[in-house]
Protein backbone atom coordinates (compact mmCIF):
# COMPACT_ATOMS: atom_id res chain seq x y z
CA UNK A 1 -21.48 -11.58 20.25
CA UNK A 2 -20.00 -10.80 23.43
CA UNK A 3 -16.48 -10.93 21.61
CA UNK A 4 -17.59 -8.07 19.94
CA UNK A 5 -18.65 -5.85 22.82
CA UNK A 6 -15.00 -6.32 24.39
CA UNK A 7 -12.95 -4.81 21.38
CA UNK A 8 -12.34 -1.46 21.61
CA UNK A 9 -11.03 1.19 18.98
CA UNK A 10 -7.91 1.08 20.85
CA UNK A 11 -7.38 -2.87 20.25
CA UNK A 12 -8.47 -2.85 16.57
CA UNK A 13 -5.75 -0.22 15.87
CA UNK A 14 -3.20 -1.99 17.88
CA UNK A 15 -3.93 -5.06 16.10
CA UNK A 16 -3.82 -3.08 12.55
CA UNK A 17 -0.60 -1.58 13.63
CA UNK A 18 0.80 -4.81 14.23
CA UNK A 19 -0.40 -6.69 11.19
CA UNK A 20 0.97 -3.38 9.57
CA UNK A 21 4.73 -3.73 11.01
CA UNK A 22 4.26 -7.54 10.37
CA UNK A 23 3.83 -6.90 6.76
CA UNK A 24 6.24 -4.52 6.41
CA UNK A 25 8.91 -5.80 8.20
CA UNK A 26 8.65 -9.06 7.01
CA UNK A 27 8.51 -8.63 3.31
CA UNK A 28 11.20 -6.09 3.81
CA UNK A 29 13.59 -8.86 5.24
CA UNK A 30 12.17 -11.31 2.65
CA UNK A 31 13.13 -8.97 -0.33
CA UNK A 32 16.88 -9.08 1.01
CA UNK A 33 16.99 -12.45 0.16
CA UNK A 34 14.89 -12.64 -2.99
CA UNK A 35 11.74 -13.73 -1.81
CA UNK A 36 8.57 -11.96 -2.50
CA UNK A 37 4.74 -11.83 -0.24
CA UNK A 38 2.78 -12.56 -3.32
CA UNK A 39 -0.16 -9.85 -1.79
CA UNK A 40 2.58 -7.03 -1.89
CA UNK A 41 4.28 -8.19 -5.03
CA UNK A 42 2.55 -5.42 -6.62
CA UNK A 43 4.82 -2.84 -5.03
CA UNK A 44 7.63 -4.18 -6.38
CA UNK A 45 6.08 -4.44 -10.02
CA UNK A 46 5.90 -0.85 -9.74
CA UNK A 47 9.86 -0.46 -8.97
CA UNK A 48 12.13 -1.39 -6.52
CA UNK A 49 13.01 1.53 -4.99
CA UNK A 50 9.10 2.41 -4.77
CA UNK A 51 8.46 -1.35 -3.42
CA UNK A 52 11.83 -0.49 -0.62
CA UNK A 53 9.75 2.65 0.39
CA UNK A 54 6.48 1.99 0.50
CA UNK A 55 7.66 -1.30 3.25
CA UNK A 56 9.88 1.22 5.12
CA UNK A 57 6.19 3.43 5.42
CA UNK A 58 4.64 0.44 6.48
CA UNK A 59 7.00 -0.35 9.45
CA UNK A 60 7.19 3.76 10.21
CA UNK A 61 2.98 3.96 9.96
CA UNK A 62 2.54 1.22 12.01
CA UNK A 63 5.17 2.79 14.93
CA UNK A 64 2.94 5.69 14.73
CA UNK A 65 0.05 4.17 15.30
CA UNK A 66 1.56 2.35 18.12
CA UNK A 67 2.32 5.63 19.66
CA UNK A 68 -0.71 7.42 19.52
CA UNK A 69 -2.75 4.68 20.45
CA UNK A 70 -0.93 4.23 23.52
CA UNK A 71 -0.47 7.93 24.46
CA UNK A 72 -4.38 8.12 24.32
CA UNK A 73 -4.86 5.12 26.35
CA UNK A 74 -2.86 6.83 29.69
CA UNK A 75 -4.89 9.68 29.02
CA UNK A 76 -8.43 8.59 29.07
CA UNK A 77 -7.59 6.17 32.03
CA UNK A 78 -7.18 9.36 33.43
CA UNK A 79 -3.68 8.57 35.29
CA UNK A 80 -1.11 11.24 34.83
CA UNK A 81 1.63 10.47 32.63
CA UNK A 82 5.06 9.75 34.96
C-alpha cells in the first residue's frame, strides 16, 4: 500500500517509456539476426517493412516520452532550467 502512494505519473511514464524502447530496440536488433519476440510477431505477420516501422516508432515514442516527462519534472520542481 504504501508502494503505491510513492509512484507518481512521472515514474509510471518513465517506466512505460523504458519498457517501450526495451521492446523496440530489442526486437529491432533481434530481427537483424532472424529472431523474433513472439508478443510482437504480429507486426511482422503484417509485413516487414510495416514490422521495421512500427519498432523504429517504438524506440522514437518512447524518446519522446522521455523528453517530456523530464522537461515537466524541472518545471514543477520549480528550479529554472540552466
Amino acid at each position: 500500500m504504501y508502494f503505491c502512494s510513492m509512484v507518481t505519473r512521472k515514474d509510471l511514464a518513465t517506466l512505460i517509456a523504458f519498457l517501450l524502447f526495451l521492446g523496440g530496440f530489442t526486437s529491432l536488433m533481434l530481427s537483424m539476426v532472424g529472431i523474433r519476440w513472439s508478443f510482437l510477431s504480429w507486426l511482422d505477420d503484417i509485413g516487414p517493412l510495416f514490422g521495421l516501422i512500427a519498432k523504429i516508432a517504438m524506440i522514437v515514442f518512447a524518446i519522446i516520452i522521455l523528453a517530456l516527462v523530464q522537461t515537466q519534472k524541472e518545471e514543477e520542481d520549480g528550479e529554472p532550467s540552466a
